[in-house]
Each structure stands twice: as structure tokens, then as C-alpha cells.
C-alpha atoms as a PDB file:
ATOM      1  CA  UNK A   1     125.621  82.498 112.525  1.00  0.00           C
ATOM      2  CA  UNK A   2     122.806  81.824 115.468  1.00  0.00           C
ATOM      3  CA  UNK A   3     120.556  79.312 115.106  1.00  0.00           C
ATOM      4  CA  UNK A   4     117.755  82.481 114.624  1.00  0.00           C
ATOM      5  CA  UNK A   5     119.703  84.130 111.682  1.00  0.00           C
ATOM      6  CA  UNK A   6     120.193  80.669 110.005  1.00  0.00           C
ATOM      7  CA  UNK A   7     116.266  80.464 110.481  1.00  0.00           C
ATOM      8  CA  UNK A   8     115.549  84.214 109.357  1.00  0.00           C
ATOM      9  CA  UNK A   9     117.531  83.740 105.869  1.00  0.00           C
ATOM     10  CA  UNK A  10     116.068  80.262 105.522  1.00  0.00           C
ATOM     11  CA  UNK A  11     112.363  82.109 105.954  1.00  0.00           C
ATOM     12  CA  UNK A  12     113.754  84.536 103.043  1.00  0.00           C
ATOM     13  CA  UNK A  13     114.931  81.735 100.972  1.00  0.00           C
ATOM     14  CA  UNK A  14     111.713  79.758 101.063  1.00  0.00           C
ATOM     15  CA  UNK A  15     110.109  82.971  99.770  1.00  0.00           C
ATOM     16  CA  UNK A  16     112.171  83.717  97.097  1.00  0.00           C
ATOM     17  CA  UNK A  17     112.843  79.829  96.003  1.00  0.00           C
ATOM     18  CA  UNK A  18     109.321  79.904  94.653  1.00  0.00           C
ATOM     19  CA  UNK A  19     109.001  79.529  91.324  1.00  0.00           C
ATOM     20  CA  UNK A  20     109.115  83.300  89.442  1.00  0.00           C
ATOM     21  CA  UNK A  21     109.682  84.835  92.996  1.00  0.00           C
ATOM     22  CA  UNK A  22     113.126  86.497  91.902  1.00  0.00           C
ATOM     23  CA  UNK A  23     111.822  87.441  88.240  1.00  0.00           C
ATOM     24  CA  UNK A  24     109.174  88.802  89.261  1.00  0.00           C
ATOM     25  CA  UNK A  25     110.384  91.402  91.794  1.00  0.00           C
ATOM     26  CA  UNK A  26     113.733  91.727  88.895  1.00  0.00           C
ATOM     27  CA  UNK A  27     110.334  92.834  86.801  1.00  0.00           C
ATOM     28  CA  UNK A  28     109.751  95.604  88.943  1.00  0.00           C
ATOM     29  CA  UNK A  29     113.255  96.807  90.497  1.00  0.00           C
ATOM     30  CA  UNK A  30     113.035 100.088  87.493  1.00  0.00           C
ATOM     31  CA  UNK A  31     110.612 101.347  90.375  1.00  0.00           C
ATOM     32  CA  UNK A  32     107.852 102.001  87.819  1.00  0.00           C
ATOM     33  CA  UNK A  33     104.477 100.240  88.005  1.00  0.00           C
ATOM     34  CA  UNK A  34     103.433  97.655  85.806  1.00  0.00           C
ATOM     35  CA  UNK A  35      99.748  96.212  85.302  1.00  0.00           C
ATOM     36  CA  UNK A  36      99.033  92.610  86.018  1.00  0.00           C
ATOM     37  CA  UNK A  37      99.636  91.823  82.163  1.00  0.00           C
ATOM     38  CA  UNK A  38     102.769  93.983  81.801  1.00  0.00           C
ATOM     39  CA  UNK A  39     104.291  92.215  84.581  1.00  0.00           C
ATOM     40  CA  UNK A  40     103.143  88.771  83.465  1.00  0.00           C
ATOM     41  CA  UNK A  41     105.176  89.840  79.940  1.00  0.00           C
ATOM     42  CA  UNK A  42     107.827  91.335  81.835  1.00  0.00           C
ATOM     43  CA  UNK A  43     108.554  87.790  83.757  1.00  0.00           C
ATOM     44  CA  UNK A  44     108.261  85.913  80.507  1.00  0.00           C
ATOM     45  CA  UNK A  45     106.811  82.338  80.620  1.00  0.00           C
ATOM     46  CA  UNK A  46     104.532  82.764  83.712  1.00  0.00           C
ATOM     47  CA  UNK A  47     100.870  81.723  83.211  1.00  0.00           C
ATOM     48  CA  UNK A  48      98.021  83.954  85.124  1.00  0.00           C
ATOM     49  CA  UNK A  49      97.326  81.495  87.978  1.00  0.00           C
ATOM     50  CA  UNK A  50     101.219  80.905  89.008  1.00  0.00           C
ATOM     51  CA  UNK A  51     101.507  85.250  89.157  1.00  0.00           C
ATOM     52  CA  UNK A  52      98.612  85.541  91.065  1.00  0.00           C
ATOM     53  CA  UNK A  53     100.335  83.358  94.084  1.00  0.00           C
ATOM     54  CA  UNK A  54     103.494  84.953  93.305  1.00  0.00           C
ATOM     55  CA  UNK A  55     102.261  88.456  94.007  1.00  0.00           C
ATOM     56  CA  UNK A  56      99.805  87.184  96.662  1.00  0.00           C
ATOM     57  CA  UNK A  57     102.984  85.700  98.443  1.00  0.00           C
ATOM     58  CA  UNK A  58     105.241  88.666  97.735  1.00  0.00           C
ATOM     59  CA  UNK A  59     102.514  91.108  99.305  1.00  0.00           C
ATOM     60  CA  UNK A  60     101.785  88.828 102.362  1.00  0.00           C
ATOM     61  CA  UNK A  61     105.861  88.909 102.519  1.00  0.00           C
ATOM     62  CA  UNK A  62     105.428  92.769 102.416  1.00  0.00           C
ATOM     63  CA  UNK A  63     107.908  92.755  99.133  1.00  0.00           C
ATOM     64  CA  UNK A  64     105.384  94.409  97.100  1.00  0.00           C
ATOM     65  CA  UNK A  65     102.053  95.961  97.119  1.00  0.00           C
ATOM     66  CA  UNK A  66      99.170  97.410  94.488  1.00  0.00           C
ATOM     67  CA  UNK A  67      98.907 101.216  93.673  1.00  0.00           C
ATOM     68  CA  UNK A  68      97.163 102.782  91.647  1.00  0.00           C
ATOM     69  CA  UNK A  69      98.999 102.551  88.918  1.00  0.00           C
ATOM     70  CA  UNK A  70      99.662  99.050  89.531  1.00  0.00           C
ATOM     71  CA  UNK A  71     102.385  96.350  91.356  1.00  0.00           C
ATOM     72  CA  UNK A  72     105.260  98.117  92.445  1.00  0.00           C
ATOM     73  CA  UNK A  73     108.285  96.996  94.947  1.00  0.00           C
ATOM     74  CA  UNK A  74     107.979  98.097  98.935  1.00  0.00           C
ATOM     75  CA  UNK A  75     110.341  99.986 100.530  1.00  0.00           C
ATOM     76  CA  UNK A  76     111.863  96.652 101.996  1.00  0.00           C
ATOM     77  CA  UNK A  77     111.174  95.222  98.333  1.00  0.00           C
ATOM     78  CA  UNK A  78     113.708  98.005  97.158  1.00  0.00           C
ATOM     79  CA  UNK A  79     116.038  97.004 100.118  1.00  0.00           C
ATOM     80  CA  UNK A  80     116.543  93.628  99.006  1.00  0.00           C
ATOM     81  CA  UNK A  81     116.912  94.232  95.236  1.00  0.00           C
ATOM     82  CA  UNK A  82     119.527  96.910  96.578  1.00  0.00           C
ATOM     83  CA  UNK A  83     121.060  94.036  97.870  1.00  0.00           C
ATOM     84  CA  UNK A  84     120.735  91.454  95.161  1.00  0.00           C
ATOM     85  CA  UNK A  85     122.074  93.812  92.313  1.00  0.00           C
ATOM     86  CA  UNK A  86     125.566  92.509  93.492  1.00  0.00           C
ATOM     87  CA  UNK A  87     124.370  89.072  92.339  1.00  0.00           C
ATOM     88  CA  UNK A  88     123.860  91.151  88.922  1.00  0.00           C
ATOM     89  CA  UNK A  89     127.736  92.393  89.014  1.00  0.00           C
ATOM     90  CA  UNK A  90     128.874  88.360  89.865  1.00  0.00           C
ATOM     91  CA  UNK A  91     126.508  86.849  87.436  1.00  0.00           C
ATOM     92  CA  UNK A  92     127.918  88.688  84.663  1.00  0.00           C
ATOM     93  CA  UNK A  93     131.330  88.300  85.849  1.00  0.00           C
ATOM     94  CA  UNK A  94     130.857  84.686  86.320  1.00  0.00           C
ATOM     95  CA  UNK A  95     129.412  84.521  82.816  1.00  0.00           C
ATOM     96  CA  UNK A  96     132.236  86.159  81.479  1.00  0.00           C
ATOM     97  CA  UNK A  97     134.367  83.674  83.188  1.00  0.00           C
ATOM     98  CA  UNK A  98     132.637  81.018  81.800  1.00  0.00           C
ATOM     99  CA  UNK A  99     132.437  81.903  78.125  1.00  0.00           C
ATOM    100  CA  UNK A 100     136.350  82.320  77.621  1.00  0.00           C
ATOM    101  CA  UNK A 101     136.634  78.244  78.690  1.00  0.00           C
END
């Protein structure tokens, strides 16, 4: 990998290290809209203040946007839960794995 690449999945990373990143756009990968407080249920755990800068990060990241019915995942939001749903697959083979030890 180029020096670039290394830097654009790094960029990504950063993004979704943040604290709730990842649940939050799991919250939303159904495709339906949810309302500030059925998202901030939907996370589990996340006060008001820390989902505002979630969602103001994952907009300004263009991962997901307000409509009228509420927060719902971009077109490149959908893209990259496309493309985490194989962690989904390994997770639960891995915790399969795991629980026969």
C-alpha cells in the first residue's frame, strides 16, 4: 500500500475510532430514520452532548445527514456499512470460536 492509501484509511480510522462512531452508524444501517432520542436509545449508553459531536462529525464526514424524518446513513454511509457487515459474519464466527475454549 502507497504512502496515500495508508493515509486515506488512517483518515477513515480516526473517524470511526471516536467514541460511539461505529454504534452509531450500526444504529442506523436498517436504512430507516431515527429521531435524535431514538438513536441516542438505539446506541445505548451515549449521553446527549457525546451524540451531538458524533453526528456533527459523521455529517461533516458525509456518513450521514438529517431528513425529515430524522438521521439516516448517506449513500457512502450505506457503502461502508456494506462493507463492514463482513466484520458482522467474523465477529460472530470469532465468538463462536471463542466460546467452545
Amino acid at each position: 500500500m502507497s504512502s496515500k492509501e495508508n493515509a486515506a484509511v488512517f483518515q477513515l480510522f480516526e473517524k470511526l475510532e471516536c467514541r460511539y462512531a461505529l454504534r452509531v452508524l450500526w444504529a442506523l444501517r436498517d436504512g430507516h430514520p431515527q429521531t435524535f432520542r431514538l438513536l441516542q436509545d438505539s446506541v445505548g449508553g451515549i449521553t446527549p452532548n457525546t451524540l451531538n459531536t458524533r453526528i456533527k462529525e459523521l455529517r461533516e464526514a458525509g456518513f450521514m445527514d438529517h431528513g425529515s424524518d430524522g438521521y439516516i446513513v448517506t449513500p457512502s454511509g450505506q457503502d461502508l456499512l456494506k462493507r463492514l457487515s463482513d466484520v458482522q459474519a467474523f465477529a460472530n464466527r470469532w465468538t463462536a470460536a471463542r466460546a467452545k475454549k
